[in-house]
Protein backbone atom coordinates (compact mmCIF):
# COMPACT_ATOMS: atom_id res chain seq x y z
CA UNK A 1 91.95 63.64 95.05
CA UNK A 2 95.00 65.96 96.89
CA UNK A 3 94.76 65.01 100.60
CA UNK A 4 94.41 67.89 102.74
CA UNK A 5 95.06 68.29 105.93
CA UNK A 6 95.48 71.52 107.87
CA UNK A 7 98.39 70.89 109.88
CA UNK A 8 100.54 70.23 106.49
CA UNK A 9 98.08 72.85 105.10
CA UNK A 10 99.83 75.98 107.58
CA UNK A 11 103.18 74.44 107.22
CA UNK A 12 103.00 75.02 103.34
CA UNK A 13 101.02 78.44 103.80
CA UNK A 14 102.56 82.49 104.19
CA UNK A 15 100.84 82.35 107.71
CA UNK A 16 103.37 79.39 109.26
CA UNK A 17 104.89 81.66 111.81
CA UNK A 18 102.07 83.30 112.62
CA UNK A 19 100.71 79.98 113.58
CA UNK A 20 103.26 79.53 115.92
CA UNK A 21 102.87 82.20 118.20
CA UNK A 22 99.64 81.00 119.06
CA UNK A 23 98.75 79.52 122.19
CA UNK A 24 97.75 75.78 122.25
CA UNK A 25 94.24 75.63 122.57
CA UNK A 26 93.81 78.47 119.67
CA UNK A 27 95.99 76.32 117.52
CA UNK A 28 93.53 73.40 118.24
CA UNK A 29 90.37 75.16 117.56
CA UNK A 30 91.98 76.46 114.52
CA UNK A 31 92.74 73.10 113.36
CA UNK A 32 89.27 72.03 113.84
CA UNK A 33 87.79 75.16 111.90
CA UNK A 34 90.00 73.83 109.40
CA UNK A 35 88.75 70.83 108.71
CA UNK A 36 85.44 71.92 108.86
CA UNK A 37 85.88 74.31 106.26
CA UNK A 38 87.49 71.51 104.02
CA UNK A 39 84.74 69.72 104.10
CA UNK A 40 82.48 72.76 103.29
CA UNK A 41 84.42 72.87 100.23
CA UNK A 42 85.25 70.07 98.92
CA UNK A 43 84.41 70.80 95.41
CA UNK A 44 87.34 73.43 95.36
CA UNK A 45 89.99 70.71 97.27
CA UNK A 46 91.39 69.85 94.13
CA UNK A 47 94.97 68.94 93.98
CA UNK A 48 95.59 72.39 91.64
CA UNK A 49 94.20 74.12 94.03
CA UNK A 50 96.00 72.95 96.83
CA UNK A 51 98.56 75.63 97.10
CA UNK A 52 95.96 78.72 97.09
CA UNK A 53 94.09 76.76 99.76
CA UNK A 54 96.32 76.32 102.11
CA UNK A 55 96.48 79.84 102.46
CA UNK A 56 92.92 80.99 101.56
CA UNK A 57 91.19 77.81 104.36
CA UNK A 58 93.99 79.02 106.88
CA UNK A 59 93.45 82.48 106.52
CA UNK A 60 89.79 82.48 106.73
CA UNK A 61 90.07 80.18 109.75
CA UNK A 62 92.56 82.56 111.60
CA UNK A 63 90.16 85.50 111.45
CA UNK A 64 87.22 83.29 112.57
CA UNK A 65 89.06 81.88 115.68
CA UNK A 66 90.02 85.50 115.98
CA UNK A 67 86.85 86.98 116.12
CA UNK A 68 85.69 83.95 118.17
CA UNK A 69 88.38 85.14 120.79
CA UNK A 70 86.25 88.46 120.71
CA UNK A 71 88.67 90.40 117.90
CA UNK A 72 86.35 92.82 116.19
CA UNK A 73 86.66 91.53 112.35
CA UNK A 74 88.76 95.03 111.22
CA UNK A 75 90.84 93.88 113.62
CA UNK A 76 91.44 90.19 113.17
CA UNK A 77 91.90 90.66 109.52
CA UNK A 78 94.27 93.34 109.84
CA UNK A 79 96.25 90.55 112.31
CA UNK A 80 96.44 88.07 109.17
CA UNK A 81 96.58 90.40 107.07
CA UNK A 82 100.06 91.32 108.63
CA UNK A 83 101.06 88.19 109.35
CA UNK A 84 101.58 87.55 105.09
CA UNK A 85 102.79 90.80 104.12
CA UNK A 86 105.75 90.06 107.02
CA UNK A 87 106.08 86.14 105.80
CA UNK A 88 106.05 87.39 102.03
CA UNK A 89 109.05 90.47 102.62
CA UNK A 90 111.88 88.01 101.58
CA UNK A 91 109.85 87.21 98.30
CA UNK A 92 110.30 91.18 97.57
CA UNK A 93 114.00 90.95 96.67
CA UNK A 94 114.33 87.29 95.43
CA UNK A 95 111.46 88.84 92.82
CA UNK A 96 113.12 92.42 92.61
CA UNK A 97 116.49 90.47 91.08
CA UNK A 98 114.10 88.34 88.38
CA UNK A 99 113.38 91.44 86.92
CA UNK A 100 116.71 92.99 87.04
CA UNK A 101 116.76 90.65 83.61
CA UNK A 102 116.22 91.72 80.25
CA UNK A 103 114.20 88.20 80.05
CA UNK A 104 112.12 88.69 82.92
CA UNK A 105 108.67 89.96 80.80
CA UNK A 106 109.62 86.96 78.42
CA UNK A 107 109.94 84.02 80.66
CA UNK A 108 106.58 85.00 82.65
CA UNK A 109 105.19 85.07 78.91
CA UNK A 110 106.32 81.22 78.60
CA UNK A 111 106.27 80.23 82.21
CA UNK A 112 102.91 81.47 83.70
CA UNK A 113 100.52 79.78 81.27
CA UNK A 114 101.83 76.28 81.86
CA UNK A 115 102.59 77.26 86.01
CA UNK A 116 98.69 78.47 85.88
CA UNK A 117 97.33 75.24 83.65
CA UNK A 118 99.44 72.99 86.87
CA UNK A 119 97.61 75.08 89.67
CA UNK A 120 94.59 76.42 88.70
CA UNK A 121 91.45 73.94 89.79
CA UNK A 122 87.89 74.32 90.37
CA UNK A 123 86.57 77.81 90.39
CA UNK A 124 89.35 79.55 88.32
CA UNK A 125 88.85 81.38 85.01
CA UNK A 126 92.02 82.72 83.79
CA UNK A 127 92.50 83.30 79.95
CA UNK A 128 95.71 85.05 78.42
CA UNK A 129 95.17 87.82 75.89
CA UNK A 130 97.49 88.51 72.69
CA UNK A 131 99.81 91.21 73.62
CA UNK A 132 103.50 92.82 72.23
CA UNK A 133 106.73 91.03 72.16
CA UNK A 134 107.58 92.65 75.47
CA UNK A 135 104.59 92.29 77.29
CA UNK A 136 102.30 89.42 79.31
CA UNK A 137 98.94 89.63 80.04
CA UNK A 138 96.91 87.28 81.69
CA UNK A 139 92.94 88.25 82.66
CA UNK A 140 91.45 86.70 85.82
CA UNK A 141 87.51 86.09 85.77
CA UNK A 142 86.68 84.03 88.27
CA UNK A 143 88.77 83.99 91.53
CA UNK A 144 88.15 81.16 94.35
CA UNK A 145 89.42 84.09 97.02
CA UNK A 146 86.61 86.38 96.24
CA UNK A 147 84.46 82.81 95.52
CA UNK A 148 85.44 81.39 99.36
CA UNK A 149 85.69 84.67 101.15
CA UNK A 150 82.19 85.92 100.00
CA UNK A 151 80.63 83.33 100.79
CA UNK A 152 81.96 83.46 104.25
CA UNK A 153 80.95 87.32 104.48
CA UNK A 154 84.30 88.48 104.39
CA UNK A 155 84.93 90.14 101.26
CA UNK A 156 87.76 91.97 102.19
CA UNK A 157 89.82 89.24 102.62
CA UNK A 158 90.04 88.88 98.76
CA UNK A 159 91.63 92.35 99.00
CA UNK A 160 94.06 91.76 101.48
CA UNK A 161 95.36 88.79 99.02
CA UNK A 162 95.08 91.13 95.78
CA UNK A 163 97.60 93.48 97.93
CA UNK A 164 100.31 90.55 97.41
CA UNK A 165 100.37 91.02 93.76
CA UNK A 166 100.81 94.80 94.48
CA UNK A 167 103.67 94.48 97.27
CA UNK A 168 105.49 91.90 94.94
CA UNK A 169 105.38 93.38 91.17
CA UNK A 170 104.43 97.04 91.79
CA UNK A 171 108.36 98.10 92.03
CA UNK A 172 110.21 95.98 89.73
CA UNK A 173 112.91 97.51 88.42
CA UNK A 174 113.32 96.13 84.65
CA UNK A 175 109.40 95.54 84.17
CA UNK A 176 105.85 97.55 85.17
CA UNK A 177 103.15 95.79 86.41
CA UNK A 178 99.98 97.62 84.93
CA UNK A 179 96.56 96.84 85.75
CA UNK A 180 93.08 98.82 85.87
CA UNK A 181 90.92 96.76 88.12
CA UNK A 182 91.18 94.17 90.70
CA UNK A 183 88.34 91.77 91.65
CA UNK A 184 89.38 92.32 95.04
CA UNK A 185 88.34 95.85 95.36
CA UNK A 186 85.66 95.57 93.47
CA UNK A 187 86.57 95.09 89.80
CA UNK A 188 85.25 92.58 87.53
CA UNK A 189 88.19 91.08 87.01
CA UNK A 190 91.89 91.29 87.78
CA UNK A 191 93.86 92.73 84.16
CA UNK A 192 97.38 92.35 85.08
CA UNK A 193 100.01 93.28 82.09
CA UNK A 194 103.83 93.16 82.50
CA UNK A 195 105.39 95.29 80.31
CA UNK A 196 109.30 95.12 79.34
CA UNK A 197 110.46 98.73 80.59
């Protein structure tokens, strides 16, 4: 089974230099909700999973040490919240000149299933319908974010994570990223399609 431990766990995770600014005795209780929430879950600390979790356990630690502080919970999400959509702003262009490429639409058609099969664990239901030369689809189920965050009463967590998708893919410039529902704001599922423009 992956080792995890949350120290490694923020260093790999979109909420790194967030961590940092904290002040020593936050970062210590943090750690601690960490582990504790590790152990919680166990049956999800699979080593596919291990990149999701390190930012799903540290995010849902931050905004309970936050709230713990006395943060109202609008308010301590909105500070992770933040925190990824600032770490995740260099992604934007590095993604922006992938699909500058005629073979953007294609590769993800090749690439994602395997990348998926190599980082999808316990908890994941992902399935990847038939769909035109110059399109990919894949169909999320069953997500661990809304899994893990619901059963932590914070729903809208799963949200502020379903955002990423939109920040990164919704203004590519060679391919549309097309969806109807996400589970995060209250779909059944998550339908993504790329489409070739």
């Amino acid at each position: 089974m992956k080792k995890y431990v949350p120290m490694k766990m923020i260093g790999k995770s979109r909420f790194v230099n967030y961590y940092n600014s904290w002040q020593e005795e936050d970062k210590a209780a943090l750690l601690g909700r960490m582990e504790r929430l590790i152990s919680e879950n166990r049956e999800y600390a699979d080593k596919k999973n291990y990149g999701h979790l390190c930012n799903l356990i540290t995010s849902l630690a931050m905004v309970m040490i936050l709230e713990e502080k006395g943060h109202a919970r609008e308010e301590a999400v909105r500070r992770v919240a933040d925190a990824m959509y600032e770490f995740i702003k260099p992604q934007i262009a590095s993604m922006n000149r992938l699909a500058s490429h005629g073979w953007f639409v294609p590769f993800l058609k090749a690439a994602m299933p395997v990348k998926f099969k190599n980082t999808l664990g316990h908890g994941w239901a992902v399935d990847f319908p038939k769909c035109g030369k110059n399109e990919f689809s894949m169909v999320t189920h069953q997500c661990i974010y809304q899994q893990l965050f619901s059963k932590y009463n914070m729903p809208e967590m799963t949200a502020v994570f379903c955002k990423v998708d939109d920040i990164l893919y919704g203004k590519l410039p060679r391919a549309e990223f097309l969806y109807t529902q996400q589970i995060g704001t209250g779909g059944s599922m998550c339908d993504y399609t790329f489409k070739k423009r």
